[in-house]
Each structure stands twice: as structure tokens, then as C-alpha cells.
Protein backbone atom coordinates (compact mmCIF):
# COMPACT_ATOMS: atom_id res chain seq x y z
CA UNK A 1 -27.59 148.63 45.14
CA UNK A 2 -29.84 150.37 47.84
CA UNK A 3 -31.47 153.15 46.13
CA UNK A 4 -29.98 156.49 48.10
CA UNK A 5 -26.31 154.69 47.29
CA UNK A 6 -27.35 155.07 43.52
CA UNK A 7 -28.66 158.52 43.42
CA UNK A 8 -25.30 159.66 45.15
CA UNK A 9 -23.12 157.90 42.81
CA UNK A 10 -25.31 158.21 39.65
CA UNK A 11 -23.55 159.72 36.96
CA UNK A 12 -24.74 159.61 32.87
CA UNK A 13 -22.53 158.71 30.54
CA UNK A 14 -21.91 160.80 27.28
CA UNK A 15 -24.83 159.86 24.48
CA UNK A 16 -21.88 158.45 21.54
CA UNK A 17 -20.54 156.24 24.46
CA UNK A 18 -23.58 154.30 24.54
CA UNK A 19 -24.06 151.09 22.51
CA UNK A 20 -25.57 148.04 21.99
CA UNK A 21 -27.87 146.45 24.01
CA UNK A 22 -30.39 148.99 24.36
CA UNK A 23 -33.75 147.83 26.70
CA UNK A 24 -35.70 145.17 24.84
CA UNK A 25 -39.13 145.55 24.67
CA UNK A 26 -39.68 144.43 28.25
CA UNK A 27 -37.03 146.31 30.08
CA UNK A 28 -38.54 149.60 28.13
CA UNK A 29 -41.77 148.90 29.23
CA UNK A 30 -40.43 148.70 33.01
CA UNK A 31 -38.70 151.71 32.32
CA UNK A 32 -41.59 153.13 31.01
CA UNK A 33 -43.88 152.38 33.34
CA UNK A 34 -41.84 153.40 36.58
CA UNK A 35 -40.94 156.58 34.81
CA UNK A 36 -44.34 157.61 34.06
CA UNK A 37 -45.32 157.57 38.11
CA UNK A 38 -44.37 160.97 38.54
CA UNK A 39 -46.00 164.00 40.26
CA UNK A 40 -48.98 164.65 38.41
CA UNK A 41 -51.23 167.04 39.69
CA UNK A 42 -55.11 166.26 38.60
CA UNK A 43 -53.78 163.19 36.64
CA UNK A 44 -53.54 164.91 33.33
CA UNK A 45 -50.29 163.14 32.10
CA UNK A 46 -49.51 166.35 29.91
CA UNK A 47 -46.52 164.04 28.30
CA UNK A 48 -45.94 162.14 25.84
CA UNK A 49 -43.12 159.62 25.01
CA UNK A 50 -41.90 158.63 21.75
CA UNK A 51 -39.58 155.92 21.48
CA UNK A 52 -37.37 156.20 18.16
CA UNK A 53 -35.36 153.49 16.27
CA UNK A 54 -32.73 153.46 14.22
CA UNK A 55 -35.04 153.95 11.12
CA UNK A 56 -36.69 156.98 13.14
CA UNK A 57 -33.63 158.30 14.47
CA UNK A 58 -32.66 159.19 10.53
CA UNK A 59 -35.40 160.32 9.31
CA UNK A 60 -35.25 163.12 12.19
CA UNK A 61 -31.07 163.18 11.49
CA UNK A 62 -32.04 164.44 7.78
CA UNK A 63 -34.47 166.95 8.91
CA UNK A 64 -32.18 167.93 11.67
CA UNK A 65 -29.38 168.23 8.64
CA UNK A 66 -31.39 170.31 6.67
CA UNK A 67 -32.44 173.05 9.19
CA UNK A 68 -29.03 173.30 10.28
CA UNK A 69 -27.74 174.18 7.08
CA UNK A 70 -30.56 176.33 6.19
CA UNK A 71 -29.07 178.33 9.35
CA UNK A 72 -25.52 177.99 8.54
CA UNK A 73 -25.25 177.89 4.31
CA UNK A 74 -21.63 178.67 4.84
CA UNK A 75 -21.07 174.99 6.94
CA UNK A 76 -18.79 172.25 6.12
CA UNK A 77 -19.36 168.62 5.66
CA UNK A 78 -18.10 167.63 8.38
CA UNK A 79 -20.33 170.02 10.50
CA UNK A 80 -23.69 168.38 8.31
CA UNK A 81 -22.59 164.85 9.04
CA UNK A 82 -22.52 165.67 12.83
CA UNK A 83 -25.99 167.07 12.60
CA UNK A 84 -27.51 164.58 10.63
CA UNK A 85 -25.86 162.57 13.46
CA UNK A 86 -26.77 164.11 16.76
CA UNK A 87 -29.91 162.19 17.11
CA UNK A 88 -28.50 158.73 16.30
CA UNK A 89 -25.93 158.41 19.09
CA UNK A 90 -27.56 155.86 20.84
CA UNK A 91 -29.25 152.75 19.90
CA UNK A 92 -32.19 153.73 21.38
CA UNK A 93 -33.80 157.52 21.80
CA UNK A 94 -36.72 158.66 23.80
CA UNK A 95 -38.66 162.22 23.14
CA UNK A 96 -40.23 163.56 25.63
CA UNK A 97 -42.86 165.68 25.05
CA UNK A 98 -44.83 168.71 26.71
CA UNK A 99 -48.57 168.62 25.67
CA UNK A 100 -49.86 171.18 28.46
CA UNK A 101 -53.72 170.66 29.14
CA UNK A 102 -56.29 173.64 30.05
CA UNK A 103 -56.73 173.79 33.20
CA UNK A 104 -57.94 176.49 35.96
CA UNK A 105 -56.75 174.05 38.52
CA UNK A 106 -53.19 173.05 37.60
CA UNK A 107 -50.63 175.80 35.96
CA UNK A 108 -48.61 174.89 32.67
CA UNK A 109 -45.64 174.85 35.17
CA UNK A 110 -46.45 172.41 37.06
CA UNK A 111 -47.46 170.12 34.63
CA UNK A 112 -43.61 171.58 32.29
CA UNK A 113 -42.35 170.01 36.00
CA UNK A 114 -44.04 166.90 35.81
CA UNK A 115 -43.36 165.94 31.78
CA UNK A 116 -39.19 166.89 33.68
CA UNK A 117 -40.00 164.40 36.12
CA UNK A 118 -40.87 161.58 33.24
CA UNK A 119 -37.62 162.38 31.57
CA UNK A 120 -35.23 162.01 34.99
CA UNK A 121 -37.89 159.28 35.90
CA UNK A 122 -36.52 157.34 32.42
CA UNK A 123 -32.57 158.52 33.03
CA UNK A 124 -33.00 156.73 36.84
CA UNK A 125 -35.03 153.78 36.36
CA UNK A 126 -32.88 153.00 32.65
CA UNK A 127 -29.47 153.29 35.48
CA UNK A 128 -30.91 151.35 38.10
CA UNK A 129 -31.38 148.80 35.46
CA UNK A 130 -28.11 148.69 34.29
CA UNK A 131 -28.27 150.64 31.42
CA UNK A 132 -26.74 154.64 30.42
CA UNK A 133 -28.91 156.93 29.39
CA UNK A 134 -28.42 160.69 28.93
CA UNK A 135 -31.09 163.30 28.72
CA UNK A 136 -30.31 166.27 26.16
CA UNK A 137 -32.57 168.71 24.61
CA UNK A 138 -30.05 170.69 22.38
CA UNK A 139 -31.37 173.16 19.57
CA UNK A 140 -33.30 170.66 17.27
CA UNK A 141 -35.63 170.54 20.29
CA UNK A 142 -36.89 174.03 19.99
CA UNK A 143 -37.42 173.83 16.31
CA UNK A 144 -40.83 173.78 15.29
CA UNK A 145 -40.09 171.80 12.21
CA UNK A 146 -39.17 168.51 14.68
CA UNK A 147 -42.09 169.01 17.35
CA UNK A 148 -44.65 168.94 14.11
CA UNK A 149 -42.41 166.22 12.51
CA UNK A 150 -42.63 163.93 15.63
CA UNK A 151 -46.67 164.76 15.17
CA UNK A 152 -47.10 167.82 18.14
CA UNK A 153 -48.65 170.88 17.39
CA UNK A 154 -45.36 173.33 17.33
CA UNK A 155 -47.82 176.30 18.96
CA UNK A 156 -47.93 174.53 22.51
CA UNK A 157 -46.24 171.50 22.63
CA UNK A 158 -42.86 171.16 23.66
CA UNK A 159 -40.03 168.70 23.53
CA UNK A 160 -38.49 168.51 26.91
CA UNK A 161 -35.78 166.11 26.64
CA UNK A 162 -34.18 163.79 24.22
CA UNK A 163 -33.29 160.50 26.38
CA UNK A 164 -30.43 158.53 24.87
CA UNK A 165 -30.28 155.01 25.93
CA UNK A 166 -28.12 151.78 25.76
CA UNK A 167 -25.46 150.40 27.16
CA UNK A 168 -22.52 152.61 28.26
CA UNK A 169 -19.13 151.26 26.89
CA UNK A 170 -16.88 153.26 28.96
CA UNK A 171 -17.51 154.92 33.03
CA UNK A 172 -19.15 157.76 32.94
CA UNK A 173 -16.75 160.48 34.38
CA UNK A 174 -17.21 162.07 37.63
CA UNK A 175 -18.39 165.98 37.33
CA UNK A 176 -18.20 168.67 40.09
CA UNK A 177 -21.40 168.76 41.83
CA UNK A 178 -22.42 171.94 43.64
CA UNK A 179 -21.93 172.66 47.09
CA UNK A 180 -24.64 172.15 49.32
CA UNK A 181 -24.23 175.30 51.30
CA UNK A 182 -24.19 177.21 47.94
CA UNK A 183 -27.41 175.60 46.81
CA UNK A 184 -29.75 174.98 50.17
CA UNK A 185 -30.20 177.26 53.12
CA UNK A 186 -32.87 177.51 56.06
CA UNK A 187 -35.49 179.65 55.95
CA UNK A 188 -37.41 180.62 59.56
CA UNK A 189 -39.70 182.87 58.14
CA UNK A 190 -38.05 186.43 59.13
């Protein structure tokens, strides 16, 4: 598929729709490596990607378990078992990670914009390969427990996406996209 047909049809499918096969080992390194040629603004790569297995993915589910109940004593079972769930929806998950780097040159936004780029980077090339992959940050992302868990120092870095991949076992559904003369206009300077 020519690559401007993708990007107007790309959709990504929900993260529990997506199954078995994730990328092997090569595929992830293709995915890996296209993803990670992003804007990057005095070439400080101020990211970091983790890639979690199943073994991974519950250790962080009964971490993620525990804080959520520390925050909600009064939930039910059914609520914990979601949680202890939410990061083993996929067969494969990716954390991307903010690790800004001093610099007087290039601002933390910029390189918060590039460590974005990696994560839609991953959610393109993972499509274009065949695969689904959603990118989700949801709460556990800005708890300080999982950054330090997942090794980051909770006072600066940040986890900018979760990246679900496998293999999507139903279409992703269509979603309304905004208009472009809501969203884009011409500026002439006056």
C-alpha cells in the first residue's frame, strides 16, 4: 500500500482485540529501528523503549492492582482483575519513556515531542507491517511507583505511551476525524 493511502485509512484497533502473533524478534527490531528515526534535535534520543513480555506485563499488572486499590479500598473484584489486567491486553507491550536531557540548546518540549514521535513512529511502522498496535498512556502511567518500577527516576522521567502490539483479530472501527477547516487555517501575517 503506497504510504499516504495508509496514513488516510490507518485506524488502531482496540488493545484486548489484539492477539497472537505479536512481531518476532526481527520484525520488532524493524519496528524499532524505523520508529526511533524521529525528529531529534541535537541527537539526544531523550527516550527510552522497553519492550515487556508476558512475564513483565504481570509483574507491572500486580503493581498496577495494588495502587489501584490502595486508591479505591472500597473496589470490587471484578474492578482489581481489570487492573491487574490493563497492561496484559496484548501479547506484546512497549513503554515509552521520557528521559529529558540538560540542555541550553534544545527545550524539554521538544525533546517530550520527539520521545511522541517514537511512540506514533512504533503505532505506524507496527501497521504498515501488518500488525495493530494501540498507543495508551492511562493512569498507571503517571504513577511514580511504575516509572521507578520500570527503572526511571519518577522526579523527571516520564512514561509517554504504552504501545500495545499484535495482531488485530477483528477491523478496527472507523472514528470521526475532525474537520479540516475546524483544525487548519491560513495565516498571512496580519
Amino acid at each position: 500500500m503506497d504510504v499516504v493511502d495508509f496514513m488516510l485509512t490507518r485506524r488502531s484497533p482496540k488493545a484486548e482485540t489484539l492477539t497472537d502473533p505479536a512481531p518476532d524478534a526481527q520484525q520488532l527490531e524493524t519496528i524499532l529501528r524505523a520508529a526511533t528515526r524521529v525528529p531529534d534535535h541535537g541527537r539526544l534520543a531523550p527516550w527510552r523503549i522497553q519492550v515487556i513480555g508476558k512475564p513483565g506485563q504481570a509483574k507491572l499488572g500486580e503493581l498496577v492492582e495494588r495502587l489501584y486499590k490502595a486508591d479505591n479500598p472500597d473496589t470490587n473484584d471484578k474492578q482489581l482483575e481489570f487492573e491487574r489486567n490493563r497492561l496484559q491486553r496484548a501479547p506484546l507491550l512497549l513503554a515509552v519513556t521520557l528521559k529529558p536531557v540538560e540542555s541550553r540548546k534544545i527545550p524539554q518540549l521538544e525533546q517530550l515531542l520527539s520521545a511522541g514521535a517514537v511512540c506514533y513512529g512504533i503505532v505506524i511502522t507496527a501497521g504498515g507491517m501488518g500488525f495493530g498496535a494501540q498507543w495508551l498512556t492511562e493512569w498507571p502511567a503517571f504513577r511514580p511507583e511504575l516509572v521507578e518500577a520500570l527503572g526511571h527516576d519518577p522526579e523527571t522521567d516520564k512514561i509517554v505511551g504504552f504501545i500495545y502490539l499484535g495482531t488485530a483479530s477483528e477491523a478496527p472501527k472507523e472514528r470521526q476525524r475532525p474537520n479540516l477547516e475546524d483544525v487548519c487555517s491560513e495565516w498571512g501575517g496580519e
